[in-house]
Protein backbone atom coordinates (compact mmCIF):
# COMPACT_ATOMS: atom_id res chain seq x y z
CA UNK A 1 -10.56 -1.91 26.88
CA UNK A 2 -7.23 -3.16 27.79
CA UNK A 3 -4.52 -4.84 25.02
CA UNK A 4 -1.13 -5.67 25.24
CA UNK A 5 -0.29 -3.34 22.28
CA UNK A 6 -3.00 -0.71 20.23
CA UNK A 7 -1.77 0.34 17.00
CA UNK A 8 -3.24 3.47 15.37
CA UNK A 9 -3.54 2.82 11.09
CA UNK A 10 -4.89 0.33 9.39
CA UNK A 11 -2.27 0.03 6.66
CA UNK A 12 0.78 -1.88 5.74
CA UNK A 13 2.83 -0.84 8.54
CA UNK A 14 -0.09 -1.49 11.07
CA UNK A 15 -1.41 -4.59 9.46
CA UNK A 16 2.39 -6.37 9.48
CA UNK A 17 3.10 -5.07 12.90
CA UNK A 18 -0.47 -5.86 14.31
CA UNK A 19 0.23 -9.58 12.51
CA UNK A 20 3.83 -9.96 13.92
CA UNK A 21 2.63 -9.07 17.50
CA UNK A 22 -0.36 -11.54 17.39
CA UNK A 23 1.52 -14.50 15.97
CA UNK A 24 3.09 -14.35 19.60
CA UNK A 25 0.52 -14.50 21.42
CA UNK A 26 0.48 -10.46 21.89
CA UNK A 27 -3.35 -9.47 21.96
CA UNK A 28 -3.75 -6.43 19.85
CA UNK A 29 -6.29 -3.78 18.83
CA UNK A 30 -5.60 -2.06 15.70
CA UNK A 31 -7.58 1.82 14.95
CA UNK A 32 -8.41 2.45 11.31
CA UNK A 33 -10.10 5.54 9.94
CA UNK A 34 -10.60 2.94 6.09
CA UNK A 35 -8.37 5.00 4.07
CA UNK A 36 -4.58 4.50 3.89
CA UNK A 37 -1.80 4.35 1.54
CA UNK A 38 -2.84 0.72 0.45
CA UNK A 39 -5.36 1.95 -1.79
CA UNK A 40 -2.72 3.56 -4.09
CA UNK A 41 -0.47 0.66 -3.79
CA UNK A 42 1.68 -0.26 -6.91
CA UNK A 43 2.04 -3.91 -5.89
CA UNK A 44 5.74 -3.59 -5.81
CA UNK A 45 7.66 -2.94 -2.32
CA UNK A 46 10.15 0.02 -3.22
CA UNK A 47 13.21 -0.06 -1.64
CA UNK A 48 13.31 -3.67 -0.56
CA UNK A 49 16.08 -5.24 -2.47
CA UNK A 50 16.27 -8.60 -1.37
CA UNK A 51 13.13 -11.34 -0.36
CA UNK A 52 13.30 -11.57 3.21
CA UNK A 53 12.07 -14.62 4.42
CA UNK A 54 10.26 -13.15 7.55
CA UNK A 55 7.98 -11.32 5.09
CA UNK A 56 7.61 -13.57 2.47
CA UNK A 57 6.17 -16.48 5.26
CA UNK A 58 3.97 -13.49 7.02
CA UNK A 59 2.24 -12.55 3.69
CA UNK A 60 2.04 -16.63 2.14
CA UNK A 61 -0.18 -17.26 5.67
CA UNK A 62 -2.45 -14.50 4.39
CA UNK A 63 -2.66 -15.87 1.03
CA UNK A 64 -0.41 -13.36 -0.51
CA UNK A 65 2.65 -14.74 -3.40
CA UNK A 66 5.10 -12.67 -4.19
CA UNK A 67 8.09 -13.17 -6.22
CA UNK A 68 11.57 -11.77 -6.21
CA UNK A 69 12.56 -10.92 -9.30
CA UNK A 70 15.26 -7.45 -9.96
CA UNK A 71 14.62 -5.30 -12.83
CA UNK A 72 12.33 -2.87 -13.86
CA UNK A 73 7.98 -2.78 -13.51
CA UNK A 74 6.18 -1.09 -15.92
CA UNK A 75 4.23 2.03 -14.98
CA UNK A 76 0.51 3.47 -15.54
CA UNK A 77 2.29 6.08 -17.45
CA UNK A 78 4.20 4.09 -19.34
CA UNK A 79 7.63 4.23 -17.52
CA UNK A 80 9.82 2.30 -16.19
CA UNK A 81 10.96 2.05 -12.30
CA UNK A 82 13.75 -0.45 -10.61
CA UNK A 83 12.25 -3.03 -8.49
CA UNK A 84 13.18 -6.53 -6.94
CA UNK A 85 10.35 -7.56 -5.13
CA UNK A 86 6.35 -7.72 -5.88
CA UNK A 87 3.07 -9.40 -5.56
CA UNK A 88 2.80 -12.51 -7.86
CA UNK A 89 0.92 -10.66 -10.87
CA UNK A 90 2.73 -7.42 -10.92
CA UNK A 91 5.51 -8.14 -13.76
CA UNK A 92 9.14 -7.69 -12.85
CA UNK A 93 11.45 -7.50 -16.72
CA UNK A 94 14.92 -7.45 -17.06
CA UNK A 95 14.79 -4.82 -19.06
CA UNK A 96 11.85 -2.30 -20.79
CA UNK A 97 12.01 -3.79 -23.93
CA UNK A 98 9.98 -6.87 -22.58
CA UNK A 99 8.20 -7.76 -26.53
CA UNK A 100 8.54 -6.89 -29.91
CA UNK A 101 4.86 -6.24 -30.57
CA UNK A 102 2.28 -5.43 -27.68
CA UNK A 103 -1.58 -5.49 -28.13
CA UNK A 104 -3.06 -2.72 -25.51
CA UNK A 105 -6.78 -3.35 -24.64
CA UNK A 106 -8.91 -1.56 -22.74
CA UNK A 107 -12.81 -1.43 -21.57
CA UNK A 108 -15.35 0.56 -23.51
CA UNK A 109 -15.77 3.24 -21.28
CA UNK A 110 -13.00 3.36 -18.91
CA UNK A 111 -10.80 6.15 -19.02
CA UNK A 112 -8.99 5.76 -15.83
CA UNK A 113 -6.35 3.00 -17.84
CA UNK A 114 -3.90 5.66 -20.36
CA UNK A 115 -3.48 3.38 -23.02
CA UNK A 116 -2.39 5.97 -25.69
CA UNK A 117 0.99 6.87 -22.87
CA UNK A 118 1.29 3.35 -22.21
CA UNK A 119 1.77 3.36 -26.38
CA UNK A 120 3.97 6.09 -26.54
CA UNK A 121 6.35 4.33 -23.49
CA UNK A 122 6.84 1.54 -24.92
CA UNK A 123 7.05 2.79 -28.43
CA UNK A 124 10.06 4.64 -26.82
CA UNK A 125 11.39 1.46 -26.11
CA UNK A 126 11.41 0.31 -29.30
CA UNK A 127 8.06 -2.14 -29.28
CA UNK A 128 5.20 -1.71 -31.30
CA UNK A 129 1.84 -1.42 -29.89
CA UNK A 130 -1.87 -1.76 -31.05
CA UNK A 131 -4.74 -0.40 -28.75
CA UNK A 132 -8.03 -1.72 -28.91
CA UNK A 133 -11.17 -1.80 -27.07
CA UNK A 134 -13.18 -4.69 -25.63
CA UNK A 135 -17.40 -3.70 -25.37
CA UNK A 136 -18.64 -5.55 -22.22
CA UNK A 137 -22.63 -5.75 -21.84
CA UNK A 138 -21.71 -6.68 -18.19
CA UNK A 139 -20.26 -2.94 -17.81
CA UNK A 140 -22.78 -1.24 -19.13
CA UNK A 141 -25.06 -0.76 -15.46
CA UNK A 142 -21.43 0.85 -14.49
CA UNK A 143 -20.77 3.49 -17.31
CA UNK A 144 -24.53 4.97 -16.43
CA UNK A 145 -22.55 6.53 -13.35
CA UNK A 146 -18.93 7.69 -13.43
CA UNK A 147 -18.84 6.90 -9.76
CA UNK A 148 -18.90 3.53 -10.69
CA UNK A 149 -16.29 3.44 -13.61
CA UNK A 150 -13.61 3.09 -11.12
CA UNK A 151 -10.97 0.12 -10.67
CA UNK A 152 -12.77 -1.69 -7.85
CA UNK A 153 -15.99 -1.65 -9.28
CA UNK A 154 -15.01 -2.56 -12.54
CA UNK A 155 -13.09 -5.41 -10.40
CA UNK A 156 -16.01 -7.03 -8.76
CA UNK A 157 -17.52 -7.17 -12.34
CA UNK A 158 -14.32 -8.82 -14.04
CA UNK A 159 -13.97 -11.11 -11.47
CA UNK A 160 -17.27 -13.10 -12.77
CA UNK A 161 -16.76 -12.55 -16.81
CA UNK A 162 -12.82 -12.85 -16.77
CA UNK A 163 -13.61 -15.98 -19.69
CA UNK A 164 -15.63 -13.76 -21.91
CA UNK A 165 -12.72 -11.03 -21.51
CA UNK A 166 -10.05 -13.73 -22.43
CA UNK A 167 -12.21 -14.84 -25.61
CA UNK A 168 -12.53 -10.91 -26.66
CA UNK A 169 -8.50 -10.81 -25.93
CA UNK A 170 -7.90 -13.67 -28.28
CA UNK A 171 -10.35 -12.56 -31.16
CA UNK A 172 -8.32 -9.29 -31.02
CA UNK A 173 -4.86 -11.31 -31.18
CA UNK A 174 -2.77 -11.20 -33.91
CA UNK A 175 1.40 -11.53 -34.03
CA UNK A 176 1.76 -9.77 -30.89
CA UNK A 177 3.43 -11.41 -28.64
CA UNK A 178 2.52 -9.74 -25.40
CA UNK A 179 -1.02 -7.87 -24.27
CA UNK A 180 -1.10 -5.14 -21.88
CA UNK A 181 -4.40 -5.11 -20.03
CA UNK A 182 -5.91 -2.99 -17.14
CA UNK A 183 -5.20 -4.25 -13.59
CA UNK A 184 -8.21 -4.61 -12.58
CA UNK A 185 -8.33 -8.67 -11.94
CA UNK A 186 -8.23 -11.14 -8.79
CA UNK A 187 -9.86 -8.43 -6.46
CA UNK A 188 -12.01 -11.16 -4.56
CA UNK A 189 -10.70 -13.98 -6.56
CA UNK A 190 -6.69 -14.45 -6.80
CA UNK A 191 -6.57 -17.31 -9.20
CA UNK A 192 -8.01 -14.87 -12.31
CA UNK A 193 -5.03 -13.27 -13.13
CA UNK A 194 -3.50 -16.55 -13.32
CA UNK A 195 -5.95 -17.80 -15.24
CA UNK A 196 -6.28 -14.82 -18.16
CA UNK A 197 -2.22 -15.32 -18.50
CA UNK A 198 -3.22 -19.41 -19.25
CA UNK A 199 -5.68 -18.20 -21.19
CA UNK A 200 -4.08 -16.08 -23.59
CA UNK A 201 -1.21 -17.66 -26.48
CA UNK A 202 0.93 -14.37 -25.50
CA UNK A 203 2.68 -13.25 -22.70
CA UNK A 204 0.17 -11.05 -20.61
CA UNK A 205 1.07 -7.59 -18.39
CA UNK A 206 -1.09 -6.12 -16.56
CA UNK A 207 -0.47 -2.36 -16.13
CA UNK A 208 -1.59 0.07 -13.19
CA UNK A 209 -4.71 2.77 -13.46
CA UNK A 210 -5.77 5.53 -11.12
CA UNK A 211 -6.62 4.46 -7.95
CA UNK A 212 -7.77 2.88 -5.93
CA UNK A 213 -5.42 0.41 -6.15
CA UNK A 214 -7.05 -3.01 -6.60
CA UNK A 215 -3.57 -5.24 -6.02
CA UNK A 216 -3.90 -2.78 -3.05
CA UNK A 217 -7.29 -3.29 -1.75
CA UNK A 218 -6.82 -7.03 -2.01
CA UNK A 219 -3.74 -7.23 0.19
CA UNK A 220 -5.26 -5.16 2.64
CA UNK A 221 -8.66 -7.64 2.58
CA UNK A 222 -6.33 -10.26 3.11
CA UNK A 223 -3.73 -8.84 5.36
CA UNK A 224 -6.95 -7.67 7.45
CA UNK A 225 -8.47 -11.40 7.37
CA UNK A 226 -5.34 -13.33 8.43
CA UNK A 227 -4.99 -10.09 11.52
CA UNK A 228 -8.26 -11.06 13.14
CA UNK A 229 -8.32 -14.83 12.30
CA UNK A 230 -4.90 -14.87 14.45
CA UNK A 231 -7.47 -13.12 17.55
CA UNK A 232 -6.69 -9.37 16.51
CA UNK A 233 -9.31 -6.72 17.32
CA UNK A 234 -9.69 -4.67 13.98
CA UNK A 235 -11.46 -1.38 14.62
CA UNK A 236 -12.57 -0.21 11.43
CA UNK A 237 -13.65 3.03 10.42
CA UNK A 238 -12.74 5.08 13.75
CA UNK A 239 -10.27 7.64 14.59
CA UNK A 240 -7.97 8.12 17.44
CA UNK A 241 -8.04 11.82 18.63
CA UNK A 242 -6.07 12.52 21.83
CA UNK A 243 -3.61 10.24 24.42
CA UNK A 244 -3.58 10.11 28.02
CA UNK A 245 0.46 10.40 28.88
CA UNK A 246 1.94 10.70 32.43
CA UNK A 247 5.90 11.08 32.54
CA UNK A 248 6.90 10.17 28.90
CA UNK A 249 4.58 6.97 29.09
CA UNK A 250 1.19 6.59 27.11
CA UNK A 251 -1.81 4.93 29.39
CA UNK A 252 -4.32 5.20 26.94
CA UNK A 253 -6.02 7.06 23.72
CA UNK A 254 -9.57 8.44 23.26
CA UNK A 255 -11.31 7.51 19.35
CA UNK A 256 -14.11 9.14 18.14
CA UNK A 257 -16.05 6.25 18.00
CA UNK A 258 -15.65 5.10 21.85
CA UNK A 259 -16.77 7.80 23.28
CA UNK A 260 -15.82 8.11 27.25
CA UNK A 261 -14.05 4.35 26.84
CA UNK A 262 -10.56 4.72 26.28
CA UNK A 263 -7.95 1.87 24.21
CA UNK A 264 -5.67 0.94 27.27
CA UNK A 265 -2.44 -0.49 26.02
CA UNK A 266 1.40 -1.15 27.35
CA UNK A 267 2.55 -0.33 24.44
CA UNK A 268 1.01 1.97 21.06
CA UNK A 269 2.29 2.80 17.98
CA UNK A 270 1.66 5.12 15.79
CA UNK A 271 1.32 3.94 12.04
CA UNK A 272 -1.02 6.73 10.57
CA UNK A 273 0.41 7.79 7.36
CA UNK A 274 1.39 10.56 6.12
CA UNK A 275 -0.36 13.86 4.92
CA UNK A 276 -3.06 11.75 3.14
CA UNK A 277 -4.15 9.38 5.66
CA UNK A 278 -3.63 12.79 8.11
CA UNK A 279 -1.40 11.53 10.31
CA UNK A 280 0.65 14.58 9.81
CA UNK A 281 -1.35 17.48 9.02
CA UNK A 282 -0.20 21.40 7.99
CA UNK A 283 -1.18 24.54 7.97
CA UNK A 284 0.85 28.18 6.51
CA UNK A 285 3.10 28.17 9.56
CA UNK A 286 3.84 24.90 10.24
CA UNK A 287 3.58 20.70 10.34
CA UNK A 288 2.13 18.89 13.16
CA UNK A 289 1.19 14.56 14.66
CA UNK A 290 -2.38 15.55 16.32
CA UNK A 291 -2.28 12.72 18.34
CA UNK A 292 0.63 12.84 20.34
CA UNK A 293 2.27 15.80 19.05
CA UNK A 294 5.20 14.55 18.09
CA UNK A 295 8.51 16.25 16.84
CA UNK A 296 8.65 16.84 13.02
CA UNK A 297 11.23 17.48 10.94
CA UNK A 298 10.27 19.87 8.43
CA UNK A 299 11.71 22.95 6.31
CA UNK A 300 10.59 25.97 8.48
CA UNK A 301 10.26 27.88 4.84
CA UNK A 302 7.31 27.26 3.56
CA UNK A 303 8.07 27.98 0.19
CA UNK A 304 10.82 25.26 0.41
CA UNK A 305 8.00 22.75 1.10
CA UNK A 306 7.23 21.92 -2.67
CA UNK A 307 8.74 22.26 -6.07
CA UNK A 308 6.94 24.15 -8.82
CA UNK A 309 8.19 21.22 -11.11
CA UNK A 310 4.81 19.34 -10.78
CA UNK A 311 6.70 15.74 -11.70
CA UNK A 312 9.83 16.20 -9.65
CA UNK A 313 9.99 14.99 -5.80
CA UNK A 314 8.56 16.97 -3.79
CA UNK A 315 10.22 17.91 -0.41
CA UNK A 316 7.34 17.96 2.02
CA UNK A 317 6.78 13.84 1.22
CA UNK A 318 10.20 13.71 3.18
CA UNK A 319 9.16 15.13 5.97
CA UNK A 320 8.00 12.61 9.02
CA UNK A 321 8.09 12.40 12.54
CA UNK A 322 11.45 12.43 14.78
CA UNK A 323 12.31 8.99 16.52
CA UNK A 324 15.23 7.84 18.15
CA UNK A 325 17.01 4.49 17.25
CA UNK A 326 13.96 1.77 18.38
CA UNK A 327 11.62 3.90 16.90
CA UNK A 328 10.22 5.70 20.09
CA UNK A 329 8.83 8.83 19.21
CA UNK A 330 10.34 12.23 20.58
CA UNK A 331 8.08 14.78 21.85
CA UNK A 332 10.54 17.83 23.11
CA UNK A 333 13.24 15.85 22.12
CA UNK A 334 12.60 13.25 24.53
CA UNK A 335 11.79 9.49 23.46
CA UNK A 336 8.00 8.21 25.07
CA UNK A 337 9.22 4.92 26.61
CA UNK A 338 5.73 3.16 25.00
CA UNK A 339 5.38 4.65 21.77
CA UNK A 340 6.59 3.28 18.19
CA UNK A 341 6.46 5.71 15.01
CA UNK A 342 6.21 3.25 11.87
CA UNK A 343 6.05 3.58 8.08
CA UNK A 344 5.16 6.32 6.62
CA UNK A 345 4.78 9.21 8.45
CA UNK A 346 8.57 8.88 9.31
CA UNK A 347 9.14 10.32 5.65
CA UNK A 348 12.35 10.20 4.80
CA UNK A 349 13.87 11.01 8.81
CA UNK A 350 14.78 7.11 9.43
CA UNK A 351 16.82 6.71 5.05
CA UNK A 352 18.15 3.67 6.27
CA UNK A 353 14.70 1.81 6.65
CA UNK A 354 14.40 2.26 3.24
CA UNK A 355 10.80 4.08 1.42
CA UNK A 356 7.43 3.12 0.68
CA UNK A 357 6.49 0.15 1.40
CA UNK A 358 9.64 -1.39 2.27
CA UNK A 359 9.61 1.64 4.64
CA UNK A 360 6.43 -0.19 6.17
CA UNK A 361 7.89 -3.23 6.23
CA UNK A 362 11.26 -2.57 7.85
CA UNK A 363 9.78 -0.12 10.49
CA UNK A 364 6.88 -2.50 11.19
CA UNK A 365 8.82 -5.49 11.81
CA UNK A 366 11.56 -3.08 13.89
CA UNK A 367 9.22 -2.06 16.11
CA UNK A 368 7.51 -5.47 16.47
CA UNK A 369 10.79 -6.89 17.64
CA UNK A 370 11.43 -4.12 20.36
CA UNK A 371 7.61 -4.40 21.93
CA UNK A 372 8.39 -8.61 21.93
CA UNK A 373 12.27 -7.99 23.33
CA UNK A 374 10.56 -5.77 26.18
CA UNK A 375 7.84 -8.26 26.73
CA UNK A 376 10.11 -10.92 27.07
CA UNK A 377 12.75 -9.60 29.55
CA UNK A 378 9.87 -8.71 31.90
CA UNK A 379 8.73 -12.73 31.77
């Protein structure tokens, strides 16, 4: 099968840079193993400090509002972290002290919400907080297995009875002036969250669990559906293993799933992740790309790969793939003249790009821009 450009991951980075391509008229094929960096998404775009238009039109066409907004985001832990830009129900204050009183709620059963360090956080801040908990007949098929007791199950559930938890919310109500549920709304439907904070006389935050992510999961559903509605090939749930390169230029790459048909492509690139989506992998000695083998720049100590401090950053997640100034990645030091390394699994080697997602973003659209400069000289 033969595209103009085949991009290996299925998150952020590959999604905007599969969406940027097609919008051109670029025909695409996109190779996703189903498990990326999305899923633990916080809904906020770190690093990105201003709204660029470019991204705010790409993710409005998919059905995705986010608002700009600098100042601190509350955290599952009950923290507080600087951010500027985020999806339309992730809260943005000016400062941590966002209420005088805050009502906590919770599900009967769930224990992947912390409610009691949510308390303590913003007890810290000087608000005080109430936690309660809401019993749901609805939830109680879920609770027989833990399995099930997760954020995107509970989602698909909440999704139907958000009314009945807004009723609950307001029995509970008292002179609080802000409540503090789980964020585990607007999965399938992305009018609920809108429609709980109508709902409820009091301003109404809704703070991150364990993942997966369910702000996450949604933007990737709808990043995914706005991909192949503009003619994108989406291959879900395979894995690209090996490339075919002759003289620094990539001809084609073998998936598990294809067997003896190769993705032909005049250009690739590579958005795989990082350690947890395995598009860098390790072992005692060292830190490898398996599909390509490209440069990484790593600590050859081992020991200087992680810090005992289990809370403090942790060296190896700046580690990524080398790249020279369009993004081409170097094998040998050499650039391949078809190949793009975006988002994560450039770690921390390309700072000015930003982090996170705004490290997806940035790269993304980078490389995007290159692939349609090349295209259009040769016109």
């Amino acid at each position: 099968m033969k595209f103009d450009t085949v991009i290996i991951g299925g998150g952020l980075a590959g999604l905007v840079a599969g969406i940027s391509l097609q919008r051109e008229g670029r025909g695409t094929a996109i190779v996703s193993t189903g498990q990326n960096a999305l899923h633990f998404f916080s809904g906020t775009f770190e690093s990105l400090t201003e709204a660029p238009q470019r991204m705010t039109d790409l993710f409005g066409e998919a059905g995705i509002r986010l608002h700009y907004r600098p100042g601190v985001r509350l955290m599952p832990m009950g923290t507080f972290r600087e951010s500027a830009l985020s999806l339309e129900d992730v809260d943005l204050f000016p400062s941590p002290e966002f209420a005088r009183k805050v009502l906590i709620v919770n599900f009967m059963g769930y224990h992947d919400f912390f409610s009691s360090f949510l308390a303590e956080g913003l007890e810290k801040q000087g608000m005080q907080c109430r936690i309660r908990l809401i019993n749901l007949p609805e939830m109680d098929k879920l609770e027989q297995s833990p399995s099930e007791m997760r954020s995107v199950q509970i989602a698909r559930t909440m999704d139907r009875i958000w009314e009945k938890v807004v009723q609950e919310v307001r029995v509970l109500l008292k002179d609080e002036d802000a409540v503090l549920l789980p964020q585990v709304f607007g999965l399938q439907d992305t009018a609920v969250p809108g429609r709980i904070r109508q709902g409820i006389p009091a301003r109404v935050v809704f703070a991150g669990t364990l993942p997966p992510s369910v702000p996450g999961i949604r933007t990737q559903m709808l990043l995914k559906r706005r991909y192949e509605v503009l003619g994108g090939t989406y291959l879900m749930g395979d894995e690209a293993l090996n490339a075919h390169v002759h003289e620094g230029v990539v001809h084609s790459i073998v998936t598990k799933n294809l067997d003896n048909h190769y993705l032909e492509a005049d250009h690739f690139i590579l958005a795989s992740g990082g350690f947890f989506s395995k598009g860098l992998r390790s072992n005692p000695f060292n830190i490898t790309e398996p599909v390509f083998g490209l440069d990484v720049e790593y600590n050859q100590d081992r020991n200087a790969w992680y810090d005992k401090a289990f809370s403090a950053d942790q060296p190896y997640m700046q580690y990524g793939v080398k790249t020279d100034e369009t993004l081409h990645g170097l094998s040998d030091g050499k650039p391949f003249k078809n190949l793009y390394a975006i988002g994560s699994i450039l770690g921390g080697t390309r700072p000015e790009l930003g982090s996170g997602a705004g490290l997806a973003v940035r790269s993304a659209f980078a490389a995007a821009d290159v692939i349609l400069s090349e295209a259009k000289n040769l016109e």
